[in-house]
N, C-alpha and C. Protein backbone atom coordinates (compact mmCIF):
# COMPACT_ATOMS: atom_id res chain seq x y z
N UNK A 1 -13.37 -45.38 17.00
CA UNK A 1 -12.37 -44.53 17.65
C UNK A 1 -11.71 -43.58 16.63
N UNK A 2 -11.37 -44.26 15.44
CA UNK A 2 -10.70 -43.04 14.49
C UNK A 2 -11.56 -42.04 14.20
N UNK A 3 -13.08 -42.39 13.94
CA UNK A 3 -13.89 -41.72 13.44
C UNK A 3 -14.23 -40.30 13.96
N UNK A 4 -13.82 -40.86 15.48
CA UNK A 4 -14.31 -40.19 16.54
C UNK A 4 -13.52 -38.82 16.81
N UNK A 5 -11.96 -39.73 16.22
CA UNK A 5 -10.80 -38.50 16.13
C UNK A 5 -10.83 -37.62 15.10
N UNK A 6 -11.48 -38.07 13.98
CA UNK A 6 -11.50 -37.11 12.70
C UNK A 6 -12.10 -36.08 12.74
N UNK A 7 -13.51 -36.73 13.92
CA UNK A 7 -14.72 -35.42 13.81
C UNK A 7 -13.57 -34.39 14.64
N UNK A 8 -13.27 -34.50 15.57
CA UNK A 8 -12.70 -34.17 16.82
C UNK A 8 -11.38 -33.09 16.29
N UNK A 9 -10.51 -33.55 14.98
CA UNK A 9 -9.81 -32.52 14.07
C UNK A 9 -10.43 -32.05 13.18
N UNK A 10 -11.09 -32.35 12.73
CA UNK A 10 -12.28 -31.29 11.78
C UNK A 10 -12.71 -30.40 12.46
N UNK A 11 -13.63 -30.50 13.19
CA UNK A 11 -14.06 -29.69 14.22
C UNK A 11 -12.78 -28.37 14.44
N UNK A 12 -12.00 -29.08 15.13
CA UNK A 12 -10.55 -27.39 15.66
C UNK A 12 -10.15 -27.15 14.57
N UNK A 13 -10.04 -28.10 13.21
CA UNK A 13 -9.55 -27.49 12.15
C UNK A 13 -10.73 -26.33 11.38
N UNK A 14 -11.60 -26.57 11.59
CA UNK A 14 -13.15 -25.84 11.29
C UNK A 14 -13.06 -24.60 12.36
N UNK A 15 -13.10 -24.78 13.69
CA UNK A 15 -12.54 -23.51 14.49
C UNK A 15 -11.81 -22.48 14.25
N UNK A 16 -9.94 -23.18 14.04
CA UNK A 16 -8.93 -22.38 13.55
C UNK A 16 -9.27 -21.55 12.51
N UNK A 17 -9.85 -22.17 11.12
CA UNK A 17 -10.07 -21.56 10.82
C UNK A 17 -11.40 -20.25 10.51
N UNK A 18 -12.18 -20.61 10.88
CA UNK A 18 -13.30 -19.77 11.49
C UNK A 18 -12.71 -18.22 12.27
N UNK A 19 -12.17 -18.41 13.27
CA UNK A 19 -11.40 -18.20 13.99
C UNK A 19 -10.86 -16.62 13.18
N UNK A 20 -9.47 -17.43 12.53
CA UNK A 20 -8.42 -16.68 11.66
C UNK A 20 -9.46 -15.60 10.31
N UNK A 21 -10.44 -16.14 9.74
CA UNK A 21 -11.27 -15.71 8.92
C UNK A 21 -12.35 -14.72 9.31
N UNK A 22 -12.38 -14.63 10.61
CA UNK A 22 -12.99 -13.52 11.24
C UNK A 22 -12.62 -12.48 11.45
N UNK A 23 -10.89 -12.91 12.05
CA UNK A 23 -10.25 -11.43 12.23
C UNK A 23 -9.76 -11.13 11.21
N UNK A 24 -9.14 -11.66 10.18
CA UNK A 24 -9.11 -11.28 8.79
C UNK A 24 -10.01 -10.30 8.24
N UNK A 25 -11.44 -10.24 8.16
CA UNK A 25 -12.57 -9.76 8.15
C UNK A 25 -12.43 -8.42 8.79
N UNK A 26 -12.80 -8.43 10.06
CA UNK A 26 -12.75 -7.02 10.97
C UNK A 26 -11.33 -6.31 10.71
N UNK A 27 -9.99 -7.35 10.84
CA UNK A 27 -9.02 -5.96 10.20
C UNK A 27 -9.04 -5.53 9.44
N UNK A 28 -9.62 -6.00 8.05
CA UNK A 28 -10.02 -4.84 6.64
C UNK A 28 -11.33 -4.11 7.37
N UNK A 29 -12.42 -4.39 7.70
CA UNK A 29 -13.88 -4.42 7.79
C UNK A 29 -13.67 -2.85 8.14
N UNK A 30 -13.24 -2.80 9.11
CA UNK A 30 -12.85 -1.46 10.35
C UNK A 30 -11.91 -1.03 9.68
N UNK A 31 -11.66 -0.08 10.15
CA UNK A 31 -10.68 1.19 9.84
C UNK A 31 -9.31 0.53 10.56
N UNK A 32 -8.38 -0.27 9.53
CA UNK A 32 -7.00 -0.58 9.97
C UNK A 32 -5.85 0.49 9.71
N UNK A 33 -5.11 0.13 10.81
CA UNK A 33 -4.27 0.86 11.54
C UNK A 33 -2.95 0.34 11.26
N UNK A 34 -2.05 0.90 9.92
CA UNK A 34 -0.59 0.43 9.76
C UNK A 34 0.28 1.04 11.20
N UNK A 35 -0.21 1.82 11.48
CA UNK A 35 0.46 2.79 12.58
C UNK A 35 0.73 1.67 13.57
N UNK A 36 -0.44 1.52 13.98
CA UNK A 36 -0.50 0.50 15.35
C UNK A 36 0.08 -1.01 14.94
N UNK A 37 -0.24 -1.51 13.37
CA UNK A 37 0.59 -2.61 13.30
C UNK A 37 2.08 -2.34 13.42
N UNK A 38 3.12 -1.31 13.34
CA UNK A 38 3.99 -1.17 13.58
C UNK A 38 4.21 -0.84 14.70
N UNK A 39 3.60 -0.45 15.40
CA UNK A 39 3.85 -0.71 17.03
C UNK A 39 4.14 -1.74 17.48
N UNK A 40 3.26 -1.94 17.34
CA UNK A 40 3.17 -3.87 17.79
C UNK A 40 3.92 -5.18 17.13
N UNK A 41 4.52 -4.86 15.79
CA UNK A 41 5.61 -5.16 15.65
C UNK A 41 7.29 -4.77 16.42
N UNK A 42 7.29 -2.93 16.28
CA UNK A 42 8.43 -3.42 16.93
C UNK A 42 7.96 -3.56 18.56
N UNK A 43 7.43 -3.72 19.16
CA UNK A 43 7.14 -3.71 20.60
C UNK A 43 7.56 -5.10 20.76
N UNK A 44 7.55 -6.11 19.94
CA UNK A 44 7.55 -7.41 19.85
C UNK A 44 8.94 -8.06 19.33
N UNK A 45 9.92 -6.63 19.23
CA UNK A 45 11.12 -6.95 18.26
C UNK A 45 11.10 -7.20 17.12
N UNK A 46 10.17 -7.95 16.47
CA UNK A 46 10.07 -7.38 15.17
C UNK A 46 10.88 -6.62 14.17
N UNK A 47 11.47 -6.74 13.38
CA UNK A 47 11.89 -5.49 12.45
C UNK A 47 10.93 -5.28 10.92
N UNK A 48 10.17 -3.93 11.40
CA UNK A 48 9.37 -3.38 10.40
C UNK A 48 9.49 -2.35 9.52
N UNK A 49 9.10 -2.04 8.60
CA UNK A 49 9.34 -1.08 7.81
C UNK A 49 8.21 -0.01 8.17
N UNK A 50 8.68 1.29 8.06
CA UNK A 50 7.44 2.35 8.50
C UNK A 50 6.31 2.18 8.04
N UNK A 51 5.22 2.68 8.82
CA UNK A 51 4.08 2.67 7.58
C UNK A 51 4.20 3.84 6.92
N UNK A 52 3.23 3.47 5.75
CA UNK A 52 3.32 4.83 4.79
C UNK A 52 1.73 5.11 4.98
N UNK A 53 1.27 6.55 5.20
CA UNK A 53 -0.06 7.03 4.35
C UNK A 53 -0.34 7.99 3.49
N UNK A 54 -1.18 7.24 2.80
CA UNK A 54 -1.26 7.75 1.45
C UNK A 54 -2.23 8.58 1.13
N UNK A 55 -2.11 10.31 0.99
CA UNK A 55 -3.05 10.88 1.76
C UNK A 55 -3.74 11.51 0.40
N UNK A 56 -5.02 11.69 -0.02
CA UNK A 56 -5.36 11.86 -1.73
C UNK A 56 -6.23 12.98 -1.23
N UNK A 57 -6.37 13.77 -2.24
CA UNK A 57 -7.31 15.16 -2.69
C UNK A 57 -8.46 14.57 -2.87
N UNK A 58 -9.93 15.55 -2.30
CA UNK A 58 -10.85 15.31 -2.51
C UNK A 58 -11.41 15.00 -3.37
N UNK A 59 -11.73 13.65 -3.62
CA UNK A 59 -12.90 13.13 -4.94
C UNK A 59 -12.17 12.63 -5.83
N UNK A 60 -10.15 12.10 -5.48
CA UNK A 60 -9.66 11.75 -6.43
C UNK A 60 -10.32 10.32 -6.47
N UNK A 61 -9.79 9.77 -8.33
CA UNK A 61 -10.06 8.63 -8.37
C UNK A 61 -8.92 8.23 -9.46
N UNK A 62 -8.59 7.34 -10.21
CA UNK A 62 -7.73 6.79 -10.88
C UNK A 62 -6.44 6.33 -9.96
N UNK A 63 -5.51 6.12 -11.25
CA UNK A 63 -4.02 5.30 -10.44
C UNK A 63 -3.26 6.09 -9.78
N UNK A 64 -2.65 6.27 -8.54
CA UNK A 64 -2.16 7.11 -8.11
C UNK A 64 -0.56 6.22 -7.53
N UNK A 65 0.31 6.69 -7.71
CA UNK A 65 1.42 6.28 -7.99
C UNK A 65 3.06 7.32 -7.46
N UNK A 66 3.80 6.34 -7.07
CA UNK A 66 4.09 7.15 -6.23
C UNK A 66 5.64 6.24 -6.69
N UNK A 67 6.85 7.30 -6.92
CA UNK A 67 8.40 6.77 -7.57
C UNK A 67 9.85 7.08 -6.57
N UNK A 68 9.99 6.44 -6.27
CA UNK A 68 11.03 6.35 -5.16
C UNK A 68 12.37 6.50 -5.42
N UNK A 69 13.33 7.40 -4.82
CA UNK A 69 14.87 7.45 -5.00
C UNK A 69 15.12 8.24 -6.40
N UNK A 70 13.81 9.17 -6.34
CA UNK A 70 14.51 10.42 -7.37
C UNK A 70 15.32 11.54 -6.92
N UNK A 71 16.74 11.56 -7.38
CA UNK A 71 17.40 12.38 -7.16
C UNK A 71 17.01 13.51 -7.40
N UNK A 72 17.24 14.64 -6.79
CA UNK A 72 16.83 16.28 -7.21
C UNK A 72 15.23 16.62 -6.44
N UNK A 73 14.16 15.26 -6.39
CA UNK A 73 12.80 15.75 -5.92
C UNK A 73 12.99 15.50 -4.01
N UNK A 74 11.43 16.41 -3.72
CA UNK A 74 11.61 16.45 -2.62
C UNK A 74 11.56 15.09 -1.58
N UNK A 75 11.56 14.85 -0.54
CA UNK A 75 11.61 13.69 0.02
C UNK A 75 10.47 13.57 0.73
N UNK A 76 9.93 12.55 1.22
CA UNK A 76 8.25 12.50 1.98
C UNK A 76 8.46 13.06 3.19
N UNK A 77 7.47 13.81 3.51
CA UNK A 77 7.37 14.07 5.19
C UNK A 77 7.30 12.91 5.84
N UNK A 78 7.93 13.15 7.35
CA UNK A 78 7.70 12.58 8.23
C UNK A 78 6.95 12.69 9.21
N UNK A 79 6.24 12.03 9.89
CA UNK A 79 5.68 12.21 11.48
C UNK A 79 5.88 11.18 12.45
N UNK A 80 6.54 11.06 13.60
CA UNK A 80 6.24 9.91 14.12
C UNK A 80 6.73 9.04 13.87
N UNK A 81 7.80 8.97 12.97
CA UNK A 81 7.93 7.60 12.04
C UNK A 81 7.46 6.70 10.88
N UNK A 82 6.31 7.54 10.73
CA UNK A 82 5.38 7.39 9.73
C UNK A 82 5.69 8.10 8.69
N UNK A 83 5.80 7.59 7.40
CA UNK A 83 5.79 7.51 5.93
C UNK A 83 5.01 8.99 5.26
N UNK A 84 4.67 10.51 5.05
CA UNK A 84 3.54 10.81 4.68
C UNK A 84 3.63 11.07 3.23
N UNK A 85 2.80 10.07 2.41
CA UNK A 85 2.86 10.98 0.80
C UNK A 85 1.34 11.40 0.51
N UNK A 86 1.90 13.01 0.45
CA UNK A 86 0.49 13.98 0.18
C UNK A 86 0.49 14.04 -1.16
N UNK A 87 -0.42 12.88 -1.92
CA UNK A 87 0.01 13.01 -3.34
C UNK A 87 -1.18 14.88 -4.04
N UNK A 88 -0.45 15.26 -4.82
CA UNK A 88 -1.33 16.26 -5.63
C UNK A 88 -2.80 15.82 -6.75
N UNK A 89 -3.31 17.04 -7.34
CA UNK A 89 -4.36 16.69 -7.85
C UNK A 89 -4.10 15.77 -9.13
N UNK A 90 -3.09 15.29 -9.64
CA UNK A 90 -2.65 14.39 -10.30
C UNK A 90 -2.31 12.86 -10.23
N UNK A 91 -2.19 13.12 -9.29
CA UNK A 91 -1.81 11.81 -8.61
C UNK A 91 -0.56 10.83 -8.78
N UNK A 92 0.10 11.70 -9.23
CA UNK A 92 1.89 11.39 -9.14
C UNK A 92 2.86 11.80 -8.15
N UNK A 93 3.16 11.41 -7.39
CA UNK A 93 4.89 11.86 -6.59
C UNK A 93 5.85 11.21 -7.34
N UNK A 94 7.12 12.35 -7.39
CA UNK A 94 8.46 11.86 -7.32
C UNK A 94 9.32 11.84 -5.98
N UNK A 95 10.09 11.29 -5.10
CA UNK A 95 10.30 11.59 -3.98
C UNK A 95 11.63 10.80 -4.18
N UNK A 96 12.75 11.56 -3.38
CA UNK A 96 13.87 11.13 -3.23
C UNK A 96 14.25 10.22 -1.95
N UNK A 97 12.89 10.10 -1.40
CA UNK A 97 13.04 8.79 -0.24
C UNK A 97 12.89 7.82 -0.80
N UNK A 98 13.71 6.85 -0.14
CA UNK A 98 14.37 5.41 -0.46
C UNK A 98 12.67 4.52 -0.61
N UNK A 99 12.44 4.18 -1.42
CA UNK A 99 11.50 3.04 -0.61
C UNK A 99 11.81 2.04 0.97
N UNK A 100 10.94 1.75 1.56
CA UNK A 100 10.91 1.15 2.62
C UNK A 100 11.40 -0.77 2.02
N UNK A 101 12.51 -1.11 3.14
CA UNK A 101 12.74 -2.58 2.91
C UNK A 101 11.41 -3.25 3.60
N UNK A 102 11.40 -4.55 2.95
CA UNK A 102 10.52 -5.73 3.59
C UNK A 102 9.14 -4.74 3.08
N UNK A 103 8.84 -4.35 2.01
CA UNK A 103 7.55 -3.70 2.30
C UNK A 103 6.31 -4.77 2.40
N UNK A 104 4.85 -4.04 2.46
CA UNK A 104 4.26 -4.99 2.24
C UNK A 104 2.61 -4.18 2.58
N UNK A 105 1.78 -4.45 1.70
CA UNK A 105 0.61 -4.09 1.88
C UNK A 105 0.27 -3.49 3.24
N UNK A 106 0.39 -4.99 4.36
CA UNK A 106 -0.32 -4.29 5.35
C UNK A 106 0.16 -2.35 6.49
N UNK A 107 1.61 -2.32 5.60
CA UNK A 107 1.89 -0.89 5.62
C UNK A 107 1.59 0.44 5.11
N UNK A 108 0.76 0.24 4.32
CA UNK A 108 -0.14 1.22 4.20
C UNK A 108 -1.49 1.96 4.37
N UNK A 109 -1.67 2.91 4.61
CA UNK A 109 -2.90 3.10 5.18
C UNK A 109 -3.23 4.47 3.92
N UNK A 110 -4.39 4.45 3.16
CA UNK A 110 -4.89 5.18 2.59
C UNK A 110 -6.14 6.06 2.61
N UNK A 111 -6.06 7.55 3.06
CA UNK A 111 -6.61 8.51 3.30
C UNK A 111 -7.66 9.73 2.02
N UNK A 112 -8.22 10.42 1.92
CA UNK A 112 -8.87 11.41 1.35
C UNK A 112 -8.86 12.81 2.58
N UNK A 113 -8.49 13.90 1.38
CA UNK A 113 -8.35 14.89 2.13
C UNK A 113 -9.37 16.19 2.17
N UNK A 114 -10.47 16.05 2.79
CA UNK A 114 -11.20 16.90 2.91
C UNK A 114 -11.09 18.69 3.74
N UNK A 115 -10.72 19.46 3.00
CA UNK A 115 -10.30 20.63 4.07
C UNK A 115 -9.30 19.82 4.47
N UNK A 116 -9.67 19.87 5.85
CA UNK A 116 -8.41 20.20 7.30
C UNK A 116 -8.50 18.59 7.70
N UNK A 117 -9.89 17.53 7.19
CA UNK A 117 -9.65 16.49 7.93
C UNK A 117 -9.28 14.93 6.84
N UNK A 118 -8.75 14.19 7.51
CA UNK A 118 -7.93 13.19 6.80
C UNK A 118 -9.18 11.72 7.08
N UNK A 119 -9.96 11.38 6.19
CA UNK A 119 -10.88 10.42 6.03
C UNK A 119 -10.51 9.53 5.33
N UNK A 120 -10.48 8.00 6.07
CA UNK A 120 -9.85 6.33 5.29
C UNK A 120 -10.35 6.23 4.56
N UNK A 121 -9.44 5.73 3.35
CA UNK A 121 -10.66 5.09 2.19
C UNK A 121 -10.50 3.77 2.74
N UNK A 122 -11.83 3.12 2.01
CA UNK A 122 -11.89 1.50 2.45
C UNK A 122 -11.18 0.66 1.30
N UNK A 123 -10.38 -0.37 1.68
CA UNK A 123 -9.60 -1.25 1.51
C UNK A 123 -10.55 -2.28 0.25
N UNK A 124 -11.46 -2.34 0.80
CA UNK A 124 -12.19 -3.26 0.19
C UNK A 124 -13.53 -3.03 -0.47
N UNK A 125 -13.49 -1.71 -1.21
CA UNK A 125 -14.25 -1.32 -1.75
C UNK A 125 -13.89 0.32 -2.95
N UNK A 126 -12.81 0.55 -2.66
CA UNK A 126 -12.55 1.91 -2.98
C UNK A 126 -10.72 1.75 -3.23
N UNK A 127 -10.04 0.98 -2.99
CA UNK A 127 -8.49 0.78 -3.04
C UNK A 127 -8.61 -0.64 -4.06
N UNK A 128 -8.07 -0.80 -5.03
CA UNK A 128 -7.53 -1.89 -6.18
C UNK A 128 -6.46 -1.74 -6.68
N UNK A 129 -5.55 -2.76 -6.80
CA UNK A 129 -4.69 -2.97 -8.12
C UNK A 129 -3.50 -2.75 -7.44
N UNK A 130 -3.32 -2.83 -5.94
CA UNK A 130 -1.71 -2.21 -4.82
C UNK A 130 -1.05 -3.22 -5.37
N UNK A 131 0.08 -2.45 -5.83
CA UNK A 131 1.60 -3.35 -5.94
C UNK A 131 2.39 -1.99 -5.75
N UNK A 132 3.37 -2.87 -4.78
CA UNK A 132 4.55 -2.00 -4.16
C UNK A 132 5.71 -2.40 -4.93
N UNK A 133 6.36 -1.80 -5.06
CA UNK A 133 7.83 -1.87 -5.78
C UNK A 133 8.36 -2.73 -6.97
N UNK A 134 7.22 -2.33 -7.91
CA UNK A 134 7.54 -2.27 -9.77
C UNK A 134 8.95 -1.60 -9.97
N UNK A 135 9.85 -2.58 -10.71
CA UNK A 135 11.19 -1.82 -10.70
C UNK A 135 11.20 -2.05 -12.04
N UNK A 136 11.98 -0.87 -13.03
CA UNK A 136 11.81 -0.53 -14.10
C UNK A 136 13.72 -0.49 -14.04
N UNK A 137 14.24 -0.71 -15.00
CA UNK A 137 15.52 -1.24 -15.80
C UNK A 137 15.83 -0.61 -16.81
N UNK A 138 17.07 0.04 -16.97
CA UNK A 138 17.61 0.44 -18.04
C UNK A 138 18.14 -1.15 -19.02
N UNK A 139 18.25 -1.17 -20.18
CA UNK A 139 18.89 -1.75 -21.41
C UNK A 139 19.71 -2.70 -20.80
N UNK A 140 20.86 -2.30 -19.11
CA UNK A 140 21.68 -2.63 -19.07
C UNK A 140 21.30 -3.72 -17.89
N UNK A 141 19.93 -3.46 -17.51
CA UNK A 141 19.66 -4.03 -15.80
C UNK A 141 19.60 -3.26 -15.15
N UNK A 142 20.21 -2.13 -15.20
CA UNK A 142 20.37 -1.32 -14.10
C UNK A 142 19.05 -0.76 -13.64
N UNK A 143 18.49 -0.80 -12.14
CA UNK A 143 17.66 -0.18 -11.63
C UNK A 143 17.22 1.58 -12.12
N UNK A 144 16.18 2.23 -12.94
CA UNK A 144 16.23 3.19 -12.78
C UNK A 144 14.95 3.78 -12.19
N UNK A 145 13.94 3.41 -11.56
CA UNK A 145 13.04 3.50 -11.33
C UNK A 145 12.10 2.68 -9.79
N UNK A 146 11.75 2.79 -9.33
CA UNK A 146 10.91 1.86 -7.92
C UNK A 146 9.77 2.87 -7.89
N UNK A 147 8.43 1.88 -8.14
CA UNK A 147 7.92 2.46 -8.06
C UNK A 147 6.57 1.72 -6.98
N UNK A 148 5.47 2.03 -6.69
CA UNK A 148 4.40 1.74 -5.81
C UNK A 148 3.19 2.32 -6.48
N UNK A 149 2.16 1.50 -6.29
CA UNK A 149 1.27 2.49 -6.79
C UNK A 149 -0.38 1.87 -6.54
N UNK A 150 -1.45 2.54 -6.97
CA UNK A 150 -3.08 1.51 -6.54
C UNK A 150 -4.03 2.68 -6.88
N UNK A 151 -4.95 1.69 -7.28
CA UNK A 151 -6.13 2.46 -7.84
C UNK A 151 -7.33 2.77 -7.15
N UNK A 152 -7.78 4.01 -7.67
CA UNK A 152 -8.78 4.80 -6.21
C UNK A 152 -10.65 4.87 -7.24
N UNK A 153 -11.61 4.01 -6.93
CA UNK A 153 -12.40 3.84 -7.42
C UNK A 153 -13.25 2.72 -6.95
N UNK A 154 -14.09 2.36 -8.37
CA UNK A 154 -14.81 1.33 -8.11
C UNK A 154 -14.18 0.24 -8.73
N UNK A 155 -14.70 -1.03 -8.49
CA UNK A 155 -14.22 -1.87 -8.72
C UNK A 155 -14.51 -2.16 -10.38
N UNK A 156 -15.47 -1.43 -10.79
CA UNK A 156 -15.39 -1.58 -12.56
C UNK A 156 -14.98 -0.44 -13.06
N UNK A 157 -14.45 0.72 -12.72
CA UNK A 157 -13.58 1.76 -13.02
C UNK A 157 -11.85 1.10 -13.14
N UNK A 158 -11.98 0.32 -11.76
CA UNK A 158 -10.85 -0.22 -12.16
C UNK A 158 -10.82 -0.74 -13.56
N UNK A 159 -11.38 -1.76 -13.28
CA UNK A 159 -11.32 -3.12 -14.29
C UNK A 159 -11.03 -2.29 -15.57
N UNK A 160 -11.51 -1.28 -15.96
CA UNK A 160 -11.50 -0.62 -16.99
C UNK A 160 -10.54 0.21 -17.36
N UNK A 161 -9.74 0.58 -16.27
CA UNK A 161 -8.47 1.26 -16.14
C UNK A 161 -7.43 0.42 -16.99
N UNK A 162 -6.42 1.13 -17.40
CA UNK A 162 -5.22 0.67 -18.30
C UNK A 162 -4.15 0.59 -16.78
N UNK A 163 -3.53 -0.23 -16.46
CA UNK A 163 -2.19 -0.26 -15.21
C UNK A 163 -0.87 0.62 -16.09
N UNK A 164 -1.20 1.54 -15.17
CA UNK A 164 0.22 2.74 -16.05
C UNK A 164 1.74 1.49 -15.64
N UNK A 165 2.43 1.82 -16.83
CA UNK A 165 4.02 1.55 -16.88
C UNK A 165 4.98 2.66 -16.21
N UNK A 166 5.65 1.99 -14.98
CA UNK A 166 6.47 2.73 -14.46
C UNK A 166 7.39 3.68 -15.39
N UNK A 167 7.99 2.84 -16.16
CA UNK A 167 9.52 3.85 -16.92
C UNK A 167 8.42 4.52 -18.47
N UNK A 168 7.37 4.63 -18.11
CA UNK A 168 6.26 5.75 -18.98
C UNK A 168 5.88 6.79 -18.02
N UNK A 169 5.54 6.74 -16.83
CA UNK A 169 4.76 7.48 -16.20
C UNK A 169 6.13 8.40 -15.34
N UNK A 170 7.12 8.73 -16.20
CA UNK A 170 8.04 10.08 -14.87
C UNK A 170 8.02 10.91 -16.10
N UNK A 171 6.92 12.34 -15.78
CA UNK A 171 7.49 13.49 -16.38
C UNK A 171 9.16 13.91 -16.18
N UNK A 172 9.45 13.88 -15.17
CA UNK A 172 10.55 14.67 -14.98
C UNK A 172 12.39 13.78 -15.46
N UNK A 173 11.95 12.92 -15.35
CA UNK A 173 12.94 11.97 -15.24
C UNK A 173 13.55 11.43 -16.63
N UNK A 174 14.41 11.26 -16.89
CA UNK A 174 14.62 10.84 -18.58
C UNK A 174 15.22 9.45 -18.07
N UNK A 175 14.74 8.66 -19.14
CA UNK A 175 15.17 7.09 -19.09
C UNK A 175 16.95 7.32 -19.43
N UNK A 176 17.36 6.66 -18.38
CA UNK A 176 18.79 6.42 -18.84
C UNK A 176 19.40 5.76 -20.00
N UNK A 177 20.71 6.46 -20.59
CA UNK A 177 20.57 6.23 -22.13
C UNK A 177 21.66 4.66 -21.79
């Protein structure tokens, strides 16, 4: 009889996860949709943070990086509610929009900009190294920097890549004395 029960939770525990590991799969696999996960968050009450997309110049590749709550620079477009950073052929923004609270990977959606049309890069083959909100510190603690950022390549371009330092990487910005 126990034996009988073990197969019997193995089994749904073997399901569940089967199951969960599939759609895991197809939501990277396919072309995911931060847009629509925020729908469906707040549709659900939920409280979400916008998505952001991250929209890159043709044929970029390296770290592209993006610094939040600079005073004086411009602020990200909006659409919809949606996040837009059109980064340049460099692949730096400064932007005086706040970073988003609660962030989190599955809020972003990352694009290539061909002409006039906006083509996904894939998640799992062409996007490495996402970390959202590296915070960089003056001497004193004090916050001077938030930054986000991920690498656009292969997976041994990465590997080979140096991970830029936030309070290195602001032309414009001088470290607070």
């Amino acid at each position: 009889m126990a034996e009988a029960n073990f197969g019997r939770i193995a089994g749904i525990a073997a399901a569940v996860v089967l199951i969960a590991g599939t759609t895991i799969f197809f939501l990277f696999r396919y072309t995911f949709s931060a847009e629509r996960l925020y729908e469906v968050q707040t549709a659900l009450g939920i409280e979400a943070p916008p998505p952001v997309q991250h929209i890159l110049p043709a044929g970029f590749q390296g770290w592209a990086i993006i610094h939040y709550g600079i005073e004086g620079t411009p602020a990200l477009a909006e659409a919809d509610g949606i996040l837009v950073a059109e980064y340049p052929e460099s692949g730096r923004i400064e932007t005086s929009t706040e970073p988003p609270e609660n962030d989190a990977f599955l809020n972003h959606e990352y694009f290539e900009r061909t002409g006039g049309r906006l083509t996904p890069l894939n998640r799992l083959g062409q996007i490495w190294g996402e970390y959202h909100m590296r915070i960089s510190r003056d001497d004193e603690g004090r916050v001077f920097v938030r930054s986000s950022g991920f690498f656009v390549g292969s997976m041994a371009e990465f590997r080979a890549s140096e991970r830029p330092a936030a309070h290195r990487e602001l032309p414009k910005l001088q470290r607070p004395e």
